[in-house]
C-alpha atoms as a PDB file:
ATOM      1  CA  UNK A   1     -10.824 225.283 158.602  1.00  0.00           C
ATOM      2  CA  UNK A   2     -12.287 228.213 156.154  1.00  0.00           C
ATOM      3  CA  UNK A   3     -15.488 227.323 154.502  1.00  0.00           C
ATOM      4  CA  UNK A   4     -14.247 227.707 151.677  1.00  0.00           C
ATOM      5  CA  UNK A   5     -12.019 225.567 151.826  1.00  0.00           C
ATOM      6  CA  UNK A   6     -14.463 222.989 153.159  1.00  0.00           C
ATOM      7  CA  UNK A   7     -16.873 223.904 150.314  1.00  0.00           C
ATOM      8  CA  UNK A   8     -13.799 223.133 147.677  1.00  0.00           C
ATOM      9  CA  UNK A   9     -13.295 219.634 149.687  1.00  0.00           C
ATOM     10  CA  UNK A  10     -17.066 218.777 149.164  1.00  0.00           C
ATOM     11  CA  UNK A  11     -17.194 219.870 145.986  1.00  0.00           C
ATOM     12  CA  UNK A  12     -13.877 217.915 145.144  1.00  0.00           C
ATOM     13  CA  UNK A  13     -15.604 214.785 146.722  1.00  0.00           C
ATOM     14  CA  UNK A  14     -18.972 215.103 145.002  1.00  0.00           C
ATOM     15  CA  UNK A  15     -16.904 214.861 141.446  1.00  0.00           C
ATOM     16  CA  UNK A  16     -15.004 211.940 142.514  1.00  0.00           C
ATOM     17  CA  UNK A  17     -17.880 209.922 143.988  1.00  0.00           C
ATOM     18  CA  UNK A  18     -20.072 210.534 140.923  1.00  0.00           C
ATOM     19  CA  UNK A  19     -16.909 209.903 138.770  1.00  0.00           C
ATOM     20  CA  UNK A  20     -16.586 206.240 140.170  1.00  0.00           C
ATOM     21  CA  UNK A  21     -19.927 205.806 141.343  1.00  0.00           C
ATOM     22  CA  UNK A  22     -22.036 207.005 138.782  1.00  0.00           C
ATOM     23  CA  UNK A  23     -20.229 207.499 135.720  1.00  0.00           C
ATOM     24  CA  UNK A  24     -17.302 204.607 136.302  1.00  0.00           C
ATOM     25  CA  UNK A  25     -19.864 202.071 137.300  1.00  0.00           C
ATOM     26  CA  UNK A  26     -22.335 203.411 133.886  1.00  0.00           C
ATOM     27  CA  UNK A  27     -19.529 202.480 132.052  1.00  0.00           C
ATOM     28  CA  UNK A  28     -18.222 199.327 133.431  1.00  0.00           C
ATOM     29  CA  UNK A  29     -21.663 197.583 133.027  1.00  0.00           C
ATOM     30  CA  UNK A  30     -22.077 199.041 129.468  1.00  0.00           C
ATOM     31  CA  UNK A  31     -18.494 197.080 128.830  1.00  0.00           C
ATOM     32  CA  UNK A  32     -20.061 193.628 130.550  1.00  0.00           C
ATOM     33  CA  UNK A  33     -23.553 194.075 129.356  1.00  0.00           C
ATOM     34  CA  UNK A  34     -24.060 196.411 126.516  1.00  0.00           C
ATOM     35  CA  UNK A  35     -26.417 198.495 128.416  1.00  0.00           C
ATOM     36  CA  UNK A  36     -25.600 201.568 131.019  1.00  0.00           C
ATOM     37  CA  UNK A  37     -27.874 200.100 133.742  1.00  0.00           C
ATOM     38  CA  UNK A  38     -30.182 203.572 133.590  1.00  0.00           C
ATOM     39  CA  UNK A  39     -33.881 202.586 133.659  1.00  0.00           C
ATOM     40  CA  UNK A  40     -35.050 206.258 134.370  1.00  0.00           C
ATOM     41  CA  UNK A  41     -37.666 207.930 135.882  1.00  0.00           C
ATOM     42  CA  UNK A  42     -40.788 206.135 136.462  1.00  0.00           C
ATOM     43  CA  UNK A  43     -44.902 206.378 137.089  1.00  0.00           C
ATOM     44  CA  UNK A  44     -46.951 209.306 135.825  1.00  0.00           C
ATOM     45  CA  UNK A  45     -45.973 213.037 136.050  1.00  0.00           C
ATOM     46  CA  UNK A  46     -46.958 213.813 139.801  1.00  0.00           C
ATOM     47  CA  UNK A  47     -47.110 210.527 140.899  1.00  0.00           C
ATOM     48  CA  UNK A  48     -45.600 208.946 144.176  1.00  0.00           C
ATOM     49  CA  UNK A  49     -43.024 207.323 142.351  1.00  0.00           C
ATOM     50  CA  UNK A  50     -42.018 209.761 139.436  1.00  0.00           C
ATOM     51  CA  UNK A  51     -41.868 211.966 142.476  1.00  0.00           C
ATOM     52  CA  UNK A  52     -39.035 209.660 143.817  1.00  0.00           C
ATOM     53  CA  UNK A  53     -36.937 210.063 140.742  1.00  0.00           C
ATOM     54  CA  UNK A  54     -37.811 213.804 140.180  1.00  0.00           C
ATOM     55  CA  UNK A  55     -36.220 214.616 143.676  1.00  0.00           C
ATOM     56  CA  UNK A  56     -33.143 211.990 143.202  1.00  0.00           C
ATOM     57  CA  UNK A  57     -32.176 214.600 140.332  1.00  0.00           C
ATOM     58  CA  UNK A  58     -33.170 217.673 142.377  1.00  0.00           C
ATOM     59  CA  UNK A  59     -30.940 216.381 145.345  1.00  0.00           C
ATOM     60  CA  UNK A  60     -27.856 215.426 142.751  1.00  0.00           C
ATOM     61  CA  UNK A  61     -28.152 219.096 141.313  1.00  0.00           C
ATOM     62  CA  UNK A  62     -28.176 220.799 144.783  1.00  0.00           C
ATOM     63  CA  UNK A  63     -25.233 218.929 146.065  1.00  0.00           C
ATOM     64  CA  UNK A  64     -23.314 220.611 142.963  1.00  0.00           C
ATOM     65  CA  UNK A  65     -24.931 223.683 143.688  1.00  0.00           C
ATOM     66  CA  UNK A  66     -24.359 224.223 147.855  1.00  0.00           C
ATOM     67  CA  UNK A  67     -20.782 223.980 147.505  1.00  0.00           C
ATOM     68  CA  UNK A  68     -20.353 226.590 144.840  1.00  0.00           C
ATOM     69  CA  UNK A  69     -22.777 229.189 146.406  1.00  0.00           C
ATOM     70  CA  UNK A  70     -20.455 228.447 149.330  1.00  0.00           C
ATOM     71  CA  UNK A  71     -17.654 229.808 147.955  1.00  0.00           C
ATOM     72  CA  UNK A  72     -19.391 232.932 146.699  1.00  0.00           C
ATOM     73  CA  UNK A  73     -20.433 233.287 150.590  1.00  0.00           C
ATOM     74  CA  UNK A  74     -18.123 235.529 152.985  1.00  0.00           C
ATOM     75  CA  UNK A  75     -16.083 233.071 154.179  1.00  0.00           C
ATOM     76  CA  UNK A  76     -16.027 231.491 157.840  1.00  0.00           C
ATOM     77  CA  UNK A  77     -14.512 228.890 159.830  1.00  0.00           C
ATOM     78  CA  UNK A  78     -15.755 224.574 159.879  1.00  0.00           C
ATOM     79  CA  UNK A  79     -15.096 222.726 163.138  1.00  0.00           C
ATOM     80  CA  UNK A  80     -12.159 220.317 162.688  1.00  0.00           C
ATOM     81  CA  UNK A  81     -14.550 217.876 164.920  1.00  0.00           C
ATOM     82  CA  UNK A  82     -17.277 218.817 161.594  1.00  0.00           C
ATOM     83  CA  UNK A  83     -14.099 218.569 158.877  1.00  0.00           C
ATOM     84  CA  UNK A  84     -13.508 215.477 160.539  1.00  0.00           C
ATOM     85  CA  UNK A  85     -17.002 213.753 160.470  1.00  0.00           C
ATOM     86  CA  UNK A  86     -17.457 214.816 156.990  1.00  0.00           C
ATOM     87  CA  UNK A  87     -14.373 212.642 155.676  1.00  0.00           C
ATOM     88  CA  UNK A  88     -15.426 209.489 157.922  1.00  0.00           C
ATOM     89  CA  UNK A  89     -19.085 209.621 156.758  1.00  0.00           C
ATOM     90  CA  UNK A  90     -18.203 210.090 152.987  1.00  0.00           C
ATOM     91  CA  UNK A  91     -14.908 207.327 153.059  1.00  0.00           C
ATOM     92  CA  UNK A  92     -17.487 204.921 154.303  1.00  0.00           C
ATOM     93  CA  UNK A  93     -20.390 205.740 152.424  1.00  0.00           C
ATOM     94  CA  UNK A  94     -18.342 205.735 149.598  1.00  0.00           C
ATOM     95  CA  UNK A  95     -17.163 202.197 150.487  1.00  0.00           C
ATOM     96  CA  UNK A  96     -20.545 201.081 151.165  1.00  0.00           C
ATOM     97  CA  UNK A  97     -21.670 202.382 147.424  1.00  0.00           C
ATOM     98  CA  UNK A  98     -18.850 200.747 145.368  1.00  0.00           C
ATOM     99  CA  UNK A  99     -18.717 197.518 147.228  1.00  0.00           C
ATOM    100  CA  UNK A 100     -22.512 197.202 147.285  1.00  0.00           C
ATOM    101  CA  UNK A 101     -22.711 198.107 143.411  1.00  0.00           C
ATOM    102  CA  UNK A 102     -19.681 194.963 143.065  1.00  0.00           C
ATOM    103  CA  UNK A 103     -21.551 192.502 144.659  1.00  0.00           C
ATOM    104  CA  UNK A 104     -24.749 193.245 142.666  1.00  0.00           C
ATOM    105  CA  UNK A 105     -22.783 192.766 139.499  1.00  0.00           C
ATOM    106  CA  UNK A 106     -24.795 192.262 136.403  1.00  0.00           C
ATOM    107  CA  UNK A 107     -27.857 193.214 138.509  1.00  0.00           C
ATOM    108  CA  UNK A 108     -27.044 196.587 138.924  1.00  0.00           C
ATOM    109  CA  UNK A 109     -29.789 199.086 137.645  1.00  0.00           C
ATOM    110  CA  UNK A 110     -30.703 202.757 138.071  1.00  0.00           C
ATOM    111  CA  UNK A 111     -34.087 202.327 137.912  1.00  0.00           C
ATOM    112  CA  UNK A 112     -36.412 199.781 137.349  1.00  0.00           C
ATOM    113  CA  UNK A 113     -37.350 197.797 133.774  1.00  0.00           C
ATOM    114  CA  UNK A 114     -40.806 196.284 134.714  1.00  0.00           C
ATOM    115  CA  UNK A 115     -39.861 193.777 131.618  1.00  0.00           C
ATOM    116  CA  UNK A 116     -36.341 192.478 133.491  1.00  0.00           C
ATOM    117  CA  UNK A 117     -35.764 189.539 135.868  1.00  0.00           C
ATOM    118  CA  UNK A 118     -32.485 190.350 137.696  1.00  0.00           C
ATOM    119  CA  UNK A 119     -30.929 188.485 140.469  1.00  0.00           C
ATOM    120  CA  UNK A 120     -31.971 188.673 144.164  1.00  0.00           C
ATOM    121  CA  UNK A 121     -28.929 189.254 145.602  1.00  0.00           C
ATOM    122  CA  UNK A 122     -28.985 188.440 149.945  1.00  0.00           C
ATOM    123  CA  UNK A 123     -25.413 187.751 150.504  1.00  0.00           C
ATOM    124  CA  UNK A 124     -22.414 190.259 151.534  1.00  0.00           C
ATOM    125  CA  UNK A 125     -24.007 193.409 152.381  1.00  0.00           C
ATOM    126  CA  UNK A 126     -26.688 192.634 151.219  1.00  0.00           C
ATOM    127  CA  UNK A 127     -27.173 190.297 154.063  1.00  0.00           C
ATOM    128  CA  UNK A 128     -27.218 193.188 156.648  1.00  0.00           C
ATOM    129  CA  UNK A 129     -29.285 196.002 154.572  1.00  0.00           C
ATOM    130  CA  UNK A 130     -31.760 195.322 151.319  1.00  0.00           C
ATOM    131  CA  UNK A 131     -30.643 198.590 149.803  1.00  0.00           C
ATOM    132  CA  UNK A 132     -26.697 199.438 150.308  1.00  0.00           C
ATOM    133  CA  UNK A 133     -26.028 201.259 147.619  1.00  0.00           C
ATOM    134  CA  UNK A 134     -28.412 203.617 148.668  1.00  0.00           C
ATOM    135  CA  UNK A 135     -27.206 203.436 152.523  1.00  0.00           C
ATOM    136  CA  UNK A 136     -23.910 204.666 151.096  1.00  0.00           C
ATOM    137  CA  UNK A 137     -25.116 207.851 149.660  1.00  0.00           C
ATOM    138  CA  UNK A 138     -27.183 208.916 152.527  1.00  0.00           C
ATOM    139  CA  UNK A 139     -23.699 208.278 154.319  1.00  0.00           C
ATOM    140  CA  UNK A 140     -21.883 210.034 151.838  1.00  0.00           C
ATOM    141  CA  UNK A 141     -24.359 212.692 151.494  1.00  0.00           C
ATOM    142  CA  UNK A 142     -24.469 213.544 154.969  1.00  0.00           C
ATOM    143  CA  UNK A 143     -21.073 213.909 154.681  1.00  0.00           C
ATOM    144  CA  UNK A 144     -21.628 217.012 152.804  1.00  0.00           C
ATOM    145  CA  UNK A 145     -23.944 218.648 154.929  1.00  0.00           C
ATOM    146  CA  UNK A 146     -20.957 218.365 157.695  1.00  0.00           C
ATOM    147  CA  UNK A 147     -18.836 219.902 154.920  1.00  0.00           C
ATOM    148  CA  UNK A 148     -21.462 222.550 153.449  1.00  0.00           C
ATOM    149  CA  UNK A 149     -24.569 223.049 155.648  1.00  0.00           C
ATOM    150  CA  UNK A 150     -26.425 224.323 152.629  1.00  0.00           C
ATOM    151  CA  UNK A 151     -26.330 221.085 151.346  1.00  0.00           C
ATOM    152  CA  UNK A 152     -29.059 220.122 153.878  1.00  0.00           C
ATOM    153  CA  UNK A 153     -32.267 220.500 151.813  1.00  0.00           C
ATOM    154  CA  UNK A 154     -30.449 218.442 148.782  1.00  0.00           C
ATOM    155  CA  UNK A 155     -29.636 215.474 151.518  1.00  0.00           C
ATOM    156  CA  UNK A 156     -33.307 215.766 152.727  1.00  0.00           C
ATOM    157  CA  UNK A 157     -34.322 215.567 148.779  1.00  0.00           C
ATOM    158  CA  UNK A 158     -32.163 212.362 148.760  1.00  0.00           C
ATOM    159  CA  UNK A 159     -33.713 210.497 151.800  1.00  0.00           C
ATOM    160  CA  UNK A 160     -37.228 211.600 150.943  1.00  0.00           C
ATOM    161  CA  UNK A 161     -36.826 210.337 147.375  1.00  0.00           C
ATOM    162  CA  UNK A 162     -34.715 207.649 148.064  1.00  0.00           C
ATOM    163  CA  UNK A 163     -37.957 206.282 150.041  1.00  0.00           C
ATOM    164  CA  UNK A 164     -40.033 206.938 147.555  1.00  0.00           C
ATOM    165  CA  UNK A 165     -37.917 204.882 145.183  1.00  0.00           C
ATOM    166  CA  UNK A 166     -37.356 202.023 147.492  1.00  0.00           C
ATOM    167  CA  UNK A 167     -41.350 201.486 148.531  1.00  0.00           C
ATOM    168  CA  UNK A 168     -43.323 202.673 145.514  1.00  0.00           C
ATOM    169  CA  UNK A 169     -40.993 201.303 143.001  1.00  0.00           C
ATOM    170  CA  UNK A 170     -38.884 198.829 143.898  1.00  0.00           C
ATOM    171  CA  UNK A 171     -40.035 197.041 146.408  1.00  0.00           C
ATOM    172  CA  UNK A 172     -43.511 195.761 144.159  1.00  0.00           C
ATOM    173  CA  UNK A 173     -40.839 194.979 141.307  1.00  0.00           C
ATOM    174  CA  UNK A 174     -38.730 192.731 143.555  1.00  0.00           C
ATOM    175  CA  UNK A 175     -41.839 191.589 145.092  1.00  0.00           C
ATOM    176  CA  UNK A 176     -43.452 190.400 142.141  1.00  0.00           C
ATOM    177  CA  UNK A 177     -40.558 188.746 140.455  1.00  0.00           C
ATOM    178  CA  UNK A 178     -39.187 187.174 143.301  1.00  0.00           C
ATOM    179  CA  UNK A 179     -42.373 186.063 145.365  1.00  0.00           C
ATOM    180  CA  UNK A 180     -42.039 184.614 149.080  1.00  0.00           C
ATOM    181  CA  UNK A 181     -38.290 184.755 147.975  1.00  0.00           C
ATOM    182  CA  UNK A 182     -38.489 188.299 148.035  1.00  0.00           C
ATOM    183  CA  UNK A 183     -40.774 188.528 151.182  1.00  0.00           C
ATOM    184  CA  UNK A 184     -38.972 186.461 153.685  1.00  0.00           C
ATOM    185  CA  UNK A 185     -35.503 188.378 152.581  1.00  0.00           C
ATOM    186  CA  UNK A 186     -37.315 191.148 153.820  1.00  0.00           C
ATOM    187  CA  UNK A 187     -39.071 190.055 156.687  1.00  0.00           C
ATOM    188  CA  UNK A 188     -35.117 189.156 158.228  1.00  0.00           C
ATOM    189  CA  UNK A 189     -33.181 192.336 156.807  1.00  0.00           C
ATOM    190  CA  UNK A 190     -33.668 195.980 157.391  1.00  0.00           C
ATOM    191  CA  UNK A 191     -34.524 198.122 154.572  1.00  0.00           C
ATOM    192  CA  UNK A 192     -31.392 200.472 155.007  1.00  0.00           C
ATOM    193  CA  UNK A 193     -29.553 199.307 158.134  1.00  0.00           C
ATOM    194  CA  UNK A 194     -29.664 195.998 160.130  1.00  0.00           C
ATOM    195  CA  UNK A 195     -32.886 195.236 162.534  1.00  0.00           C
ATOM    196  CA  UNK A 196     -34.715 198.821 161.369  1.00  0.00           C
ATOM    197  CA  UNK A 197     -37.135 198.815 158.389  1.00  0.00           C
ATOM    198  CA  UNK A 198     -37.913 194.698 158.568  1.00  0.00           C
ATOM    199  CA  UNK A 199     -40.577 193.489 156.467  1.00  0.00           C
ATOM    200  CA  UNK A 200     -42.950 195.122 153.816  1.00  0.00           C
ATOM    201  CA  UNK A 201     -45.060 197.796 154.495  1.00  0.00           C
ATOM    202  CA  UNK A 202     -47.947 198.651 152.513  1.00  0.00           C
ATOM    203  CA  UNK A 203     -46.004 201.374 150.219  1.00  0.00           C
ATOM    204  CA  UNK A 204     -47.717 204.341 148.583  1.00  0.00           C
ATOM    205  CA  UNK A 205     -49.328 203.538 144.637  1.00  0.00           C
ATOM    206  CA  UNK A 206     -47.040 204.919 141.947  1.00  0.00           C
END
């Protein structure tokens, strides 16, 4: 296939996953709620955890970005064996993401409000990884390197502050509303995929 036609298929796929993702789900839990979920960016400017959300939004703006500059690139040819693990990775990392986000329900939160007590969910998907939503985009994401290879350092922006998100700010929230709940959910289920990232490790301060 021609790159730039892969680039337009990424590009194409990035609007629709942030369409129901992102912007579908914002809206949905405004509807049930009366709040959009968002909890923004957290800690002090150059901390461990503002760091997290910084590079969340640098990774979101360079997976808009790859695809375009792809298209202004002489064009070549994609592997269909590439074209073809692109689509898998994003259909079920796109799965992952919306069914994860449904079985949090009202819990669902970009971010974290130190003030809020929301749900522990275990069950579902939940039962296999802690953080599914955020499995899915790594999936989906990766999908978009196979697509547009520029889109590496924006998926490596995603996984680094997707860990920074999880450890420095998450994980103490959940851990300090939800106790030995909290702990022993963790001590049985892997952070992002089943039997890898058990347990709680001593993070990074925020």
């Amino acid at each position: 296939m021609n790159t730039d036609i892969a680039a337009s298929v990424a590009f194409g796929a990035l609007v629709l996953y942030a369409l129901v993702a992102i912007v579908g789900r914002s809206l949905l839990h405004r509807r049930r709620t009366g709040s959009t979920g968002w909890r923004g960016v957290h800690g002090r400017p150059g901390s461990a955890s503002w760091w997290g959300g910084v590079l969340l939004g640098l990774s979101c703006a360079g997976f808009v970005v790859a695809p375009l500059l792809a298209m202004s690139i002489a064009p070549g040819s994609l592997s269909p064996l590439l074209l073809g693990a692109g689509a898998l990775l994003f259909a079920v990392g796109s799965a992952i993401t919306v069914v994860a986000q449904a079985q949090m329900g009202d819990a669902w939160r970009i971010g974290v409000d130190a003030g809020e007590r929301t749900t522990l969910r275990t069950s579902g998907l939940f039962a296999w990884s802690r953080n599914p939503v955020f499995s899915g985009m790594i999936l989906a994401g990766l999908a978009m390197v196979a697509w547009v290879p520029l889109a590496l350092p924006a998926w490596i922006a995603l996984v680094v502050g997707i860990e920074l998100q999880v450890r420095v700010v998450e994980e103490p929230y959940l851990l300090r509303v939800h106790g030995a709940s909290y702990r022993d959910y963790a001590r049985r289920t892997g952070r992002f995929s089943p039997g890898v990232g058990q347990g709680l490790g001593q993070g990074l301060r925020g």
